[in-house]
N, C-alpha and C. Protein backbone atom coordinates (compact mmCIF):
# COMPACT_ATOMS: atom_id res chain seq x y z
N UNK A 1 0.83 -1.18 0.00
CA UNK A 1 0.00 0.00 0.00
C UNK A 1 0.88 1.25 0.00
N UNK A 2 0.23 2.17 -0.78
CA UNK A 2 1.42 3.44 -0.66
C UNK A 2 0.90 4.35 -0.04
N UNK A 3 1.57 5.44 0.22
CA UNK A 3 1.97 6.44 1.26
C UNK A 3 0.59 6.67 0.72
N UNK A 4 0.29 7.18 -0.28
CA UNK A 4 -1.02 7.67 -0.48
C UNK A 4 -2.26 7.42 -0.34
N UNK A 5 -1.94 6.22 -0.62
CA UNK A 5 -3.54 5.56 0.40
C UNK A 5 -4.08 5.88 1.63
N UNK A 6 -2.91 6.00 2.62
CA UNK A 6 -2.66 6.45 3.86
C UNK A 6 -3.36 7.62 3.83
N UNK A 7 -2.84 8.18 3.35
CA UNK A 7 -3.00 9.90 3.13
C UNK A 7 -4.06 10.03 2.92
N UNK A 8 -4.89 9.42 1.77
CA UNK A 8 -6.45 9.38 1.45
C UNK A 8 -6.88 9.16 2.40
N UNK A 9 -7.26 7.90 3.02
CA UNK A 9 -7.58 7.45 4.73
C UNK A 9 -7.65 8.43 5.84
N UNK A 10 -6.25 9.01 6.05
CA UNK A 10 -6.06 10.28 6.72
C UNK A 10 -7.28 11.40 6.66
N UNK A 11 -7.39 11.96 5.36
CA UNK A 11 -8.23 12.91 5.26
C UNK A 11 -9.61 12.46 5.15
N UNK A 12 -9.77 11.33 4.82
CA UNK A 12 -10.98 10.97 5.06
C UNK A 12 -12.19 10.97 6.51
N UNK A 13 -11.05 9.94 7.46
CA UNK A 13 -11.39 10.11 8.84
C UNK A 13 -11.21 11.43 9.25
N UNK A 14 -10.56 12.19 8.66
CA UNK A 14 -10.38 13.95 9.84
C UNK A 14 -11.72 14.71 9.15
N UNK A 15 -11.63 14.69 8.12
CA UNK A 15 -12.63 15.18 7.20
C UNK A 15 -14.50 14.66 8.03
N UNK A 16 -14.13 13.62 8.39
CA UNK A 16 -15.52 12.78 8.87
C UNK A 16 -15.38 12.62 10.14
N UNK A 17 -15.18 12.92 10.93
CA UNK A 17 -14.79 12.80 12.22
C UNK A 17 -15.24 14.23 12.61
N UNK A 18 -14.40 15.42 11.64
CA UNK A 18 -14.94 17.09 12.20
C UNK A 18 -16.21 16.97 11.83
N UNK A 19 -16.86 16.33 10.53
CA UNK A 19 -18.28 16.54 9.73
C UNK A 19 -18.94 16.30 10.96
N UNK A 20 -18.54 15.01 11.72
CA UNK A 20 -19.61 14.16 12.88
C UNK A 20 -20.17 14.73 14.28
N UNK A 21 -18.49 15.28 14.81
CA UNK A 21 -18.49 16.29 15.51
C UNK A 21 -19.67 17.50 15.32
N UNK A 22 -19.42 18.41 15.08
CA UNK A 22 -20.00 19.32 14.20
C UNK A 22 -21.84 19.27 14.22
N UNK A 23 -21.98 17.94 13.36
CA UNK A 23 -23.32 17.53 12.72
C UNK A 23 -24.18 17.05 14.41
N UNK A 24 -23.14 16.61 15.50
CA UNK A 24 -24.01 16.42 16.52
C UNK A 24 -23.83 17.51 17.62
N UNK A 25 -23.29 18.40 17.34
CA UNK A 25 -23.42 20.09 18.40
C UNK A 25 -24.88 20.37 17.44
N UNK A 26 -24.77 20.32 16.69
CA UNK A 26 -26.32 20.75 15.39
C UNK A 26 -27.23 20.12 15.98
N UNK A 27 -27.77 18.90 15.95
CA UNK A 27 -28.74 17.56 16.00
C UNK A 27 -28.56 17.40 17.40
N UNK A 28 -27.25 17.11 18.29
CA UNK A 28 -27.83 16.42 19.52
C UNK A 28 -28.02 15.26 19.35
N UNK A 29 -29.14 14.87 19.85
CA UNK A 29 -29.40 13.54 20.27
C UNK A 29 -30.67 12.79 19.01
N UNK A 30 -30.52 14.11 18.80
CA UNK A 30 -32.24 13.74 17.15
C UNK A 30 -31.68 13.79 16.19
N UNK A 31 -31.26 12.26 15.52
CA UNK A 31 -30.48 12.18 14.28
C UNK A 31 -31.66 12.51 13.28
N UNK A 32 -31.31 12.14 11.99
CA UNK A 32 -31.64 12.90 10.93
C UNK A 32 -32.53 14.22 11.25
N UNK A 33 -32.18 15.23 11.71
CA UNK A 33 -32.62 16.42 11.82
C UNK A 33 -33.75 16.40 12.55
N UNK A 34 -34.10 15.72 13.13
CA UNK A 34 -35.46 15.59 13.46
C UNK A 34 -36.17 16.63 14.05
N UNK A 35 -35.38 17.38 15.11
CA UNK A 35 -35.97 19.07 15.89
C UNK A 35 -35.20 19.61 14.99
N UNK A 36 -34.76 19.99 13.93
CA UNK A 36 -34.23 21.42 13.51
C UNK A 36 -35.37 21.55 12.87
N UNK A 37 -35.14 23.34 12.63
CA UNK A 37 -36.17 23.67 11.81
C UNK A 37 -36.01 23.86 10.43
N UNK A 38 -36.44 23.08 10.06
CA UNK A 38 -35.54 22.40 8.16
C UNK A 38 -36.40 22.01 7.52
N UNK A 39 -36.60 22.49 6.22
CA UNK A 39 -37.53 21.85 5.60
C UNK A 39 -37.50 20.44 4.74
N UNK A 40 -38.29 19.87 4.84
CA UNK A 40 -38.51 18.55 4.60
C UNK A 40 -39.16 18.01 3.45
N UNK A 41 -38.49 17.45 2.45
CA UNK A 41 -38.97 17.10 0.75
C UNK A 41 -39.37 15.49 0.97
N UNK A 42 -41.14 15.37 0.28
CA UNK A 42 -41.33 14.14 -0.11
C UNK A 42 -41.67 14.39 -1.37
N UNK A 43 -41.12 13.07 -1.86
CA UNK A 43 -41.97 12.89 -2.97
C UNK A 43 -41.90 11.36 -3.19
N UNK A 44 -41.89 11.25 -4.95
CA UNK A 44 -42.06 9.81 -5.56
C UNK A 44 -40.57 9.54 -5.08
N UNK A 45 -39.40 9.94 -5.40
CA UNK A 45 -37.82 9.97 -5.24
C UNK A 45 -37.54 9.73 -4.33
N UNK A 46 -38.01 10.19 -2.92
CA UNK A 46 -37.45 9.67 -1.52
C UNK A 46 -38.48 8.93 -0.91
N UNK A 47 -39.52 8.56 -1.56
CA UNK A 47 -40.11 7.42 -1.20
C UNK A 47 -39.55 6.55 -1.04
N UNK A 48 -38.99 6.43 -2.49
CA UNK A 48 -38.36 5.65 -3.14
C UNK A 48 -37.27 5.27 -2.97
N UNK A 49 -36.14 6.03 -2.53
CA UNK A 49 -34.87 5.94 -3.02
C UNK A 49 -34.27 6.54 -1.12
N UNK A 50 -35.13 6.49 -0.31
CA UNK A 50 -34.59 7.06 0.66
C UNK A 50 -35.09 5.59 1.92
N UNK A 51 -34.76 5.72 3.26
CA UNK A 51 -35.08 4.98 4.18
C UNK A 51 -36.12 5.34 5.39
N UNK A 52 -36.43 6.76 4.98
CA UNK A 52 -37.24 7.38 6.17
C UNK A 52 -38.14 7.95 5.10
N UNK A 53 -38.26 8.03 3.51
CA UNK A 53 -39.47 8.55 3.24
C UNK A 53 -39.21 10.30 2.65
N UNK A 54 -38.31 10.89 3.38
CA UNK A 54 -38.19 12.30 3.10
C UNK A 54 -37.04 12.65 3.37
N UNK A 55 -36.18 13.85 2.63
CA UNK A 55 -35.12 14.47 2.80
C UNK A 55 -34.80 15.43 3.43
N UNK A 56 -34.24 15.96 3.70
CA UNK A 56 -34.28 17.52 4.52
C UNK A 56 -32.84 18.48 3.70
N UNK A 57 -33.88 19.96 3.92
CA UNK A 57 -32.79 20.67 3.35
C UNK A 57 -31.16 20.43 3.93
N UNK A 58 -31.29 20.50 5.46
CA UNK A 58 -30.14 20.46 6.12
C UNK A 58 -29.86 19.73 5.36
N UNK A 59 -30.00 17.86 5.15
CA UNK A 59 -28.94 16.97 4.56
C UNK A 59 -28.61 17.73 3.19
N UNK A 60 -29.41 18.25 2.22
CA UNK A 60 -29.30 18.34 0.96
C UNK A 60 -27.73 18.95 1.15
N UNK A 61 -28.55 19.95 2.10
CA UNK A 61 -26.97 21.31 1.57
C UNK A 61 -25.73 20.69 2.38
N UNK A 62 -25.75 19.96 3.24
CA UNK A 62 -24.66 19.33 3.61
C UNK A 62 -23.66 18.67 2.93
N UNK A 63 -24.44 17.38 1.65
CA UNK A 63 -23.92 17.15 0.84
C UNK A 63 -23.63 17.60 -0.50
N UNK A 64 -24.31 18.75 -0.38
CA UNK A 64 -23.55 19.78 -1.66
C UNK A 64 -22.42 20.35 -1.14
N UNK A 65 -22.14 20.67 0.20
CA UNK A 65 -21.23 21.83 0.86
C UNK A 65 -20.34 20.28 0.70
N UNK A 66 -20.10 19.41 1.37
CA UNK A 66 -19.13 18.15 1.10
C UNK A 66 -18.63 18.29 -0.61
N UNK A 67 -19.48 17.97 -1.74
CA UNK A 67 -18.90 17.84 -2.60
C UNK A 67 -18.34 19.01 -3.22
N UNK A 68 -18.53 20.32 -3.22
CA UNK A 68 -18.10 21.16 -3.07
C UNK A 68 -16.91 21.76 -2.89
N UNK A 69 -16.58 21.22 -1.71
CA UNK A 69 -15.18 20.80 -0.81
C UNK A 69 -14.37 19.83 -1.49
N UNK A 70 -14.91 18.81 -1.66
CA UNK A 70 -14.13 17.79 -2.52
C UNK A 70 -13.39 18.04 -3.47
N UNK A 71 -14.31 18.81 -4.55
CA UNK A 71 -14.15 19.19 -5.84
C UNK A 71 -12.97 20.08 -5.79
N UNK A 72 -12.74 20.94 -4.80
CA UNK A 72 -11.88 22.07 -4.80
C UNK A 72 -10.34 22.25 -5.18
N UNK A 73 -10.14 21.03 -5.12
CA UNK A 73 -8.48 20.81 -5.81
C UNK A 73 -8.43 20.87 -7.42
N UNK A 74 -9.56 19.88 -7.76
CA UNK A 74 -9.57 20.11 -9.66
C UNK A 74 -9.50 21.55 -10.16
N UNK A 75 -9.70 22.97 -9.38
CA UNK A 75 -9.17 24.08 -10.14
C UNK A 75 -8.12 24.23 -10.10
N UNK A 76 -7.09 23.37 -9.46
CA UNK A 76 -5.50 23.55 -9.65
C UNK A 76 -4.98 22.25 -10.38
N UNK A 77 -5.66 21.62 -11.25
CA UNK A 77 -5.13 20.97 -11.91
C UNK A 77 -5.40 21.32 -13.47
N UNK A 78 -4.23 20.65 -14.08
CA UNK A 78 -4.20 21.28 -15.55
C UNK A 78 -5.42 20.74 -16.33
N UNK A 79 -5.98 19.53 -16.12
CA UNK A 79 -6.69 18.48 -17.15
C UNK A 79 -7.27 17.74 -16.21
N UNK A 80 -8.86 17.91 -16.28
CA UNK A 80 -9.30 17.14 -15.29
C UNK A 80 -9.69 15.95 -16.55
N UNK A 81 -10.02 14.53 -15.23
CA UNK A 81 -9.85 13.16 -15.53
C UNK A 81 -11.02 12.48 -14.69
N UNK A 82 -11.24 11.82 -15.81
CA UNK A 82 -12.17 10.67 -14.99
C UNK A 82 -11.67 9.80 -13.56
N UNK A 83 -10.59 9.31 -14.04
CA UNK A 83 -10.16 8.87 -12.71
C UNK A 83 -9.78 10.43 -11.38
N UNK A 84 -9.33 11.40 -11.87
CA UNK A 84 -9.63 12.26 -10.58
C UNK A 84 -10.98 12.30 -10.00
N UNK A 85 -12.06 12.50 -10.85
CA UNK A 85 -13.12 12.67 -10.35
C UNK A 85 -13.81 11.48 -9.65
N UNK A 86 -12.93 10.47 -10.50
CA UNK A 86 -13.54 9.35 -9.71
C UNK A 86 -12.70 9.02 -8.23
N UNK A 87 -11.74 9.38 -8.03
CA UNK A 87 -11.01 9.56 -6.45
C UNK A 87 -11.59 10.88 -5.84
N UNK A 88 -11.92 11.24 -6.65
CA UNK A 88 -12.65 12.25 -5.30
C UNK A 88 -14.19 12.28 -4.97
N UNK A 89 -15.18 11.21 -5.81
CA UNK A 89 -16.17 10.67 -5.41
C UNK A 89 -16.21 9.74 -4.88
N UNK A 90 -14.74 8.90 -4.79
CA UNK A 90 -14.79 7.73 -4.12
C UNK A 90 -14.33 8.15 -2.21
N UNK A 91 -13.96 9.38 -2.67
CA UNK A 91 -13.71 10.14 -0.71
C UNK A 91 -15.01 10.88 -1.15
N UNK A 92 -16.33 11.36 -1.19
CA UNK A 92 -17.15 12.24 -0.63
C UNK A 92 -17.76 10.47 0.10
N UNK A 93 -17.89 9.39 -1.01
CA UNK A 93 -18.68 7.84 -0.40
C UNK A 93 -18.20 7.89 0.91
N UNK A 94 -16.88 7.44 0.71
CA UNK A 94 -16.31 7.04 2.17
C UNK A 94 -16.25 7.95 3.10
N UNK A 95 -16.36 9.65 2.86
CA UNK A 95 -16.90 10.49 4.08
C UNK A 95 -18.11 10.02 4.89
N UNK A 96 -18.97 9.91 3.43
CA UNK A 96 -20.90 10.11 4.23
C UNK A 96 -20.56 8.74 5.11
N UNK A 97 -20.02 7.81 4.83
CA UNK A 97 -20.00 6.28 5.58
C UNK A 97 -19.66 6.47 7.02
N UNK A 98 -18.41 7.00 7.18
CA UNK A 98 -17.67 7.33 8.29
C UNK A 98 -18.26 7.96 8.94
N UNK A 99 -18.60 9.24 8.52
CA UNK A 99 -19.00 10.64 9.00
C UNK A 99 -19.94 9.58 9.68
N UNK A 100 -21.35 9.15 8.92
CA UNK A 100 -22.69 8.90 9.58
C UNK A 100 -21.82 7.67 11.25
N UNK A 101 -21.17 6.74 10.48
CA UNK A 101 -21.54 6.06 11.74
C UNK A 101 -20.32 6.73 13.09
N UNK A 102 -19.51 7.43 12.87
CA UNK A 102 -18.41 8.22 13.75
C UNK A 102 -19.60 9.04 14.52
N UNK A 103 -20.84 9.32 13.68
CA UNK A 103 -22.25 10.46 14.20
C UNK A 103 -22.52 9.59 15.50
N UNK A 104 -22.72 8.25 15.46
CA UNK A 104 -23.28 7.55 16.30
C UNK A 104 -22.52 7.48 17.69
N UNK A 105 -21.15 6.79 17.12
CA UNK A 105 -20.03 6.47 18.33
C UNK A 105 -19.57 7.55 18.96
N UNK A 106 -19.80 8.98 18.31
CA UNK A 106 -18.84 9.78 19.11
C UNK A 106 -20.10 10.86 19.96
N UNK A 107 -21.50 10.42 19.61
CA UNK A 107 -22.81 11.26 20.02
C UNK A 107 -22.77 10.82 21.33
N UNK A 108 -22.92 11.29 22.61
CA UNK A 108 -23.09 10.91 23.88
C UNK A 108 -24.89 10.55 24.16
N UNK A 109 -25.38 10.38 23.94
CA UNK A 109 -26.52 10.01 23.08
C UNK A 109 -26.57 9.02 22.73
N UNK A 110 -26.07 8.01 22.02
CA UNK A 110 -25.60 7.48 21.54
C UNK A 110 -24.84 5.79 21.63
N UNK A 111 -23.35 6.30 20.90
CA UNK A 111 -22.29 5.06 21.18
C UNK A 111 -22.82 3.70 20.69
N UNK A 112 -21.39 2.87 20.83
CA UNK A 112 -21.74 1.77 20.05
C UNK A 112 -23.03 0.54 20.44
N UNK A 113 -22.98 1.01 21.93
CA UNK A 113 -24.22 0.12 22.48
C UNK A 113 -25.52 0.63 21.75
N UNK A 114 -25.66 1.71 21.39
CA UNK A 114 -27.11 1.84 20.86
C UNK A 114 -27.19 1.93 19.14
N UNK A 115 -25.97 1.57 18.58
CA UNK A 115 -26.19 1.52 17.23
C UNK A 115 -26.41 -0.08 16.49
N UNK A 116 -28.14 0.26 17.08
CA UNK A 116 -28.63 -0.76 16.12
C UNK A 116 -29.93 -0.15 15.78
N UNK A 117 -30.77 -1.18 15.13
CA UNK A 117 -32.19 -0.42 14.05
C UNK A 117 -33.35 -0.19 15.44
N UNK A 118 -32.91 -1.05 16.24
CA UNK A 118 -33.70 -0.73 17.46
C UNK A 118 -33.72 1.05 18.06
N UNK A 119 -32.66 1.61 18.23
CA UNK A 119 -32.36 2.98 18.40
C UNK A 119 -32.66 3.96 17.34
N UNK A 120 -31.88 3.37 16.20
CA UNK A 120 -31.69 3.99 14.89
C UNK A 120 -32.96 3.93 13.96
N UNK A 121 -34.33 4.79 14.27
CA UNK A 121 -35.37 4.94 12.89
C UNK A 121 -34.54 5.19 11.79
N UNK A 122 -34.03 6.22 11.35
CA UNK A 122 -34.02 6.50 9.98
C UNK A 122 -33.07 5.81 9.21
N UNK A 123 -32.52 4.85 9.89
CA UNK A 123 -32.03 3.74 9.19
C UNK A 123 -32.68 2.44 9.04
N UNK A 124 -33.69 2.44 8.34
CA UNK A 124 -34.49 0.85 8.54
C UNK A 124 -34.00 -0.11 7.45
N UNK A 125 -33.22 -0.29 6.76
CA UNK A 125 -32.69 -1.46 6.65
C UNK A 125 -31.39 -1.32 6.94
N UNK A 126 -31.40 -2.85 7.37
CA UNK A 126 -29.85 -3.01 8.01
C UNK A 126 -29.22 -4.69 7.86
N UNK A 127 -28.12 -4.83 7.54
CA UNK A 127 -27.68 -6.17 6.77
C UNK A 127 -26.33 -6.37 7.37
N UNK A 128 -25.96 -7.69 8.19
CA UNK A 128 -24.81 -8.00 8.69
C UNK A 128 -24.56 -6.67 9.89
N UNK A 129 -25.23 -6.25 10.55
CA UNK A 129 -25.17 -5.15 11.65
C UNK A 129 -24.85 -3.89 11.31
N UNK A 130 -24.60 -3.51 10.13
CA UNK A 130 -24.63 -2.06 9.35
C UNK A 130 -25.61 -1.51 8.59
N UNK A 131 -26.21 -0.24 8.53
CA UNK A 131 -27.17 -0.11 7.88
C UNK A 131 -27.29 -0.37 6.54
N UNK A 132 -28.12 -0.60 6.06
CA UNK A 132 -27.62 -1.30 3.96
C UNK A 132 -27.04 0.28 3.33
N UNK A 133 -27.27 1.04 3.08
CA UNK A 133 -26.47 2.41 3.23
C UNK A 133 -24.91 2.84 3.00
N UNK A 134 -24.70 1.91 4.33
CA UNK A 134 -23.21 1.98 4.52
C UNK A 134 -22.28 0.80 3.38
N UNK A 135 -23.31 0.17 3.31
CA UNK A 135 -22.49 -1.32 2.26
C UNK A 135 -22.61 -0.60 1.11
N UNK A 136 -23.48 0.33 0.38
CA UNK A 136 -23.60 0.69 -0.94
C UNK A 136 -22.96 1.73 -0.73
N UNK A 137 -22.91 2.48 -0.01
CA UNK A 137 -21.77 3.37 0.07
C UNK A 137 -20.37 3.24 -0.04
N UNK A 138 -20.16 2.18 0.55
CA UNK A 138 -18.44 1.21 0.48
C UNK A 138 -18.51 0.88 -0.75
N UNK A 139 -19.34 -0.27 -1.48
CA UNK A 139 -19.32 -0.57 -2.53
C UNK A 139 -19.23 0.30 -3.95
N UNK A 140 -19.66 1.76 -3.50
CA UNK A 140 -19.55 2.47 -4.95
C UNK A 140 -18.00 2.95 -4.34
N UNK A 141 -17.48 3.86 -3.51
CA UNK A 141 -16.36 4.22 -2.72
C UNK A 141 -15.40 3.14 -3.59
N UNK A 142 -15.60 1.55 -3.01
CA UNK A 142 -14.46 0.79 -3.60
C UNK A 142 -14.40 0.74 -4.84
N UNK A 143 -15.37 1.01 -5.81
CA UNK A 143 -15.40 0.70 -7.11
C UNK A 143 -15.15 1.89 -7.84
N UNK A 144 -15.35 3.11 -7.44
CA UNK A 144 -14.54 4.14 -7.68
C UNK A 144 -12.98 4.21 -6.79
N UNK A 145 -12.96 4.04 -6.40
CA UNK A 145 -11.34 3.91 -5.95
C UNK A 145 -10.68 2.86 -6.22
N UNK A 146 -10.70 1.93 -6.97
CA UNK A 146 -10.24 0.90 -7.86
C UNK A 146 -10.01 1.40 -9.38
N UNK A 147 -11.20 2.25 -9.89
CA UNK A 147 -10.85 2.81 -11.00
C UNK A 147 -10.35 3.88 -11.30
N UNK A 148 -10.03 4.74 -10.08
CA UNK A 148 -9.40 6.00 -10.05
C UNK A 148 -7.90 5.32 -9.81
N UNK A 149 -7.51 4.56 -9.47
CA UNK A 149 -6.05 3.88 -9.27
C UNK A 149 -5.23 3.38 -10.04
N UNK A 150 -6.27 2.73 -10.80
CA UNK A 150 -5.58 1.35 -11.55
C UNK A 150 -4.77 1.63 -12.31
């Protein structure tokens, strides 16, 4: 493994670790936003495509302000590349992964004793003791960071 992997890793966990921090001085003890005052999108799409049914602005702009951030090195490069873009979508995956469950372990609220679906509503499916979420999140993460490498 090279130095750089490391390095990716590195910024990943600091990157998701401050996000987690941060996201629970915000939230507290009411994950997915539940007391903020945020507005809240249903439709056919997060029926669909979500685990609780509806989105919230907070998350939206969170993960725009993340990729955002991400993106911010490609204006100092000469020629952007599929494989850059694909290493730096393969760190916003492996942020939201970290970030969310670092939300849990480091929430006093919380911790590893209460991260299961029993505690956790807005995660209702859950596979091998992780929310299904976190596996498709790894799984695109690894599959973009396999092809951003190779």
């Amino acid at each position: 493994m090279s130095v750089s992997f490391f390095v990716f890793l590195f910024f990943i966990f600091v990157s998701a670790c401050t996000h987690a921090l941060l996201e629970i001085q915000i939230e507290g003890p009411h994950g997915w936003a539940a007391t903020l005052p945020t507005r809240r999108f249903t439709n056919w799409w997060t029926q669909h495509f979500t685990e609780v049914g509806h989105v919230t602005a907070f998350h939206i702009l969170t993960v725009f302000l993340i990729l955002v951030l991400a993106h911010f090195p490609m204006f100092f490069v000469e020629h952007w590349s599929p494989r850059f873009e694909a290493l730096v979508l393969a760190f916003v995956f492996f942020h939201f992964v970290v970030e969310d469950f670092l939300w849990f372990i480091l929430n006093p609220s919380f911790g590893l004793k209460k991260f299961s679906s029993k505690y956790i509503w807005w995660h209702a499916r859950w596979m091998l003791g992780l929310p299904l979420g976190y596996w498709l999140g790894l799984l695109c993460g690894v599959v973009l960071y396999l092809f951003a490498t190779r």
